[in-house]
Protein backbone atom coordinates (compact mmCIF):
# COMPACT_ATOMS: atom_id res chain seq x y z
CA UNK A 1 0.00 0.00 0.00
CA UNK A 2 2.71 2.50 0.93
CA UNK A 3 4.78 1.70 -2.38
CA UNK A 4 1.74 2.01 -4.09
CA UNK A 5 0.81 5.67 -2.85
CA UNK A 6 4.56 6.77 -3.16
CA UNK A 7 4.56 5.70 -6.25
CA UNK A 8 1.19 7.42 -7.59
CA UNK A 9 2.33 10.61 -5.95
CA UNK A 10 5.78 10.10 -7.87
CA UNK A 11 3.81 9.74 -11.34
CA UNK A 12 1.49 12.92 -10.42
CA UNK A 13 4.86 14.50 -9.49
CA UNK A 14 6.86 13.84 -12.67
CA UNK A 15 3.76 14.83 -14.91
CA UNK A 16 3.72 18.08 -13.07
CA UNK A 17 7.28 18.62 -13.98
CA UNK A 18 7.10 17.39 -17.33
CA UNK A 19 4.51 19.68 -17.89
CA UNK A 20 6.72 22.51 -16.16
CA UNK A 21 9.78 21.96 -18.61
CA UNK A 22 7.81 21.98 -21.42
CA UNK A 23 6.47 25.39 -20.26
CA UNK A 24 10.06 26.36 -19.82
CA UNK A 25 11.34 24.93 -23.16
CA UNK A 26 8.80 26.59 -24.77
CA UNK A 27 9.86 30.00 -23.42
CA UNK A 28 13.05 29.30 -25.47
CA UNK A 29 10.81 29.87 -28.50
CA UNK A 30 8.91 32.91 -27.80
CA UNK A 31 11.68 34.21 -26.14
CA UNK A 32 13.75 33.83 -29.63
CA UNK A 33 10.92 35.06 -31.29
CA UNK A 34 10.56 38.28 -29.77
CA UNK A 35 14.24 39.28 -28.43
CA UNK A 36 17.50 39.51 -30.14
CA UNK A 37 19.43 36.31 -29.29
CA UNK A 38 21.71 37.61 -26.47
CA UNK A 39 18.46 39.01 -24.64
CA UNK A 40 16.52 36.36 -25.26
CA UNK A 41 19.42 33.82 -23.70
CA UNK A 42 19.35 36.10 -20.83
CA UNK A 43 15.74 36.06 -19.92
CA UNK A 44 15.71 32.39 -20.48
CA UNK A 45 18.03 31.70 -18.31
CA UNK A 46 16.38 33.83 -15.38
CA UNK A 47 13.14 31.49 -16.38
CA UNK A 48 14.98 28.67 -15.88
CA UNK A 49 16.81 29.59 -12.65
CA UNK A 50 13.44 30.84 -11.55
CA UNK A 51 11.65 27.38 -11.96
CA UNK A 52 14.56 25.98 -9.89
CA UNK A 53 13.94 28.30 -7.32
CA UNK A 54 10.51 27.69 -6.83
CA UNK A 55 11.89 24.02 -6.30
CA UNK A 56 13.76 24.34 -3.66
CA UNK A 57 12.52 23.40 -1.05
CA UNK A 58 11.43 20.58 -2.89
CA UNK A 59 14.95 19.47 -2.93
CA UNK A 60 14.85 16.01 -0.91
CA UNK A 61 11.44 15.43 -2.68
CA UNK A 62 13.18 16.31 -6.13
CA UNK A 63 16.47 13.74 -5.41
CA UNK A 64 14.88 10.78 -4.09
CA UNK A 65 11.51 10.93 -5.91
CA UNK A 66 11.85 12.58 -9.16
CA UNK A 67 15.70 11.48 -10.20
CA UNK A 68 14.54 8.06 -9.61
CA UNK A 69 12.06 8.05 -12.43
CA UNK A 70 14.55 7.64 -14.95
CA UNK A 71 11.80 9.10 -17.88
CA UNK A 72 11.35 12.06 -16.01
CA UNK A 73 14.90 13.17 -16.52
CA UNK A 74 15.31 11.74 -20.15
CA UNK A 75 12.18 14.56 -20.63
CA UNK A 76 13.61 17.18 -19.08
CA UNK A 77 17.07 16.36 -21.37
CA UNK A 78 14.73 15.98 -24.34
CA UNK A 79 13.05 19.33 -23.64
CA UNK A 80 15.23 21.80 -22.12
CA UNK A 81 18.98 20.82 -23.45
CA UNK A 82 17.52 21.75 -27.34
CA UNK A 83 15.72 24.72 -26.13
CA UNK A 84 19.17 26.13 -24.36
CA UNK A 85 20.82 24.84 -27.27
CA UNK A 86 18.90 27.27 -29.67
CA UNK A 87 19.47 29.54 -27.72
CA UNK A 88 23.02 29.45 -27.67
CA UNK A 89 23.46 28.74 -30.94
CA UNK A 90 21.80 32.26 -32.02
CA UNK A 91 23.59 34.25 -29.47
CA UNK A 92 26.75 32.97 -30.47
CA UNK A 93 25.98 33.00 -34.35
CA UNK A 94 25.40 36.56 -33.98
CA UNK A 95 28.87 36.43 -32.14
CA UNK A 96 28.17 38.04 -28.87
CA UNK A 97 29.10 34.92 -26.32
CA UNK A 98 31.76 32.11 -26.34
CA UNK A 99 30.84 29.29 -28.67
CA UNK A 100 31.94 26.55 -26.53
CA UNK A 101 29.41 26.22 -23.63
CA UNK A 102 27.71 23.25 -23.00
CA UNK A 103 24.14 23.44 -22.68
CA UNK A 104 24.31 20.95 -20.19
CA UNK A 105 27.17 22.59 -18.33
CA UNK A 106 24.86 25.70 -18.24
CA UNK A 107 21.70 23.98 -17.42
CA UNK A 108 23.39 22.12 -14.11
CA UNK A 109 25.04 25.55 -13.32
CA UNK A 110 22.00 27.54 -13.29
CA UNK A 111 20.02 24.50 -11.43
CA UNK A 112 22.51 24.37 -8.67
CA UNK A 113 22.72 28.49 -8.12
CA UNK A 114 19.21 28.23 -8.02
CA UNK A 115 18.53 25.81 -6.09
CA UNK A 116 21.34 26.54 -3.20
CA UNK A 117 20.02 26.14 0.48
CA UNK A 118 21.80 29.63 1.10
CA UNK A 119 20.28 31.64 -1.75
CA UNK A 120 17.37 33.70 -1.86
CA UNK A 121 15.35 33.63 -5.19
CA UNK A 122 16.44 37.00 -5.39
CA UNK A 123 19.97 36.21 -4.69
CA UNK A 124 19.91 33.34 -7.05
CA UNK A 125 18.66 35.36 -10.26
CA UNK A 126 21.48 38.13 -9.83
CA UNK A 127 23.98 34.82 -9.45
CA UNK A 128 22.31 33.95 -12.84
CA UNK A 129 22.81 37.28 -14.27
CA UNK A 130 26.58 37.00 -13.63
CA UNK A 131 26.41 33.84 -15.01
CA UNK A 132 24.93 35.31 -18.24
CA UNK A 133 27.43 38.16 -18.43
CA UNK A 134 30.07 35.54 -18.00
CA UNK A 135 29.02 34.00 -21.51
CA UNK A 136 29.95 37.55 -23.31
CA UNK A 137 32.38 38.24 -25.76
């Protein structure tokens, strides 16, 4: 009984995140719609470190519940690494940041600013924003 209710509450967990990073990923596409690339990188970023941060104290939840369903993190690699990835790839077509960052470098860094036991939302999208001015050329 008790594996069964953890495990329903995992499922309604993972679709609520799954339906949360494909909110996020498709930010990446308005967002490049409507900014120059550079901007739109930017705000995406502060989207994504923003979803973190609503996370966190979700933390313990997020570790032992969610990284154990294995198709919950294959969807958040399917959604959010190509919508980074576009991202980048404009900004640095247009040749305003370094063309050697890893979108999945960048989405772990901005996950684990934002998600920091000793940062404030607030605190954690200006540690974002220096992370974004890093990327400039």
């Amino acid at each position: 009984m008790i594996f069964a209710a953890r495990r329903a509450l995992a499922s309604i967990i993972a679709y609520i995140f799954r339906r949360e990073f494909d909110d996020c990923a498709g930010t990446a596409d308005d967002l490049a719609r409507r900014h120059e690339p550079v901007e739109a990188l930017q705000l995406w970023m502060q989207r994504f470190s923003a979803f973190f941060a609503t996370k966190r104290d979700l933390r313990e939840l997020f570790t032992r519940v969610i990284s154990s369903i294995q198709h919950c993190r294959v969807h958040f690699e399917a959604r959010l690494r190509p919508a980074l990835q576009n991202l980048l790839a404009s900004a640095s077509a247009k040749g305003r940041i370094r063309s050697d960052i890893a979108p999945n470098e960048l989405l772990g860094a901005i996950a684990r600013l934002s998600i920091s036991e000793n940062a404030d939302p607030a605190q954690a999208q200006r540690m974002v924003a220096l992370l974004a001015n890093g990327l400039l050329l």
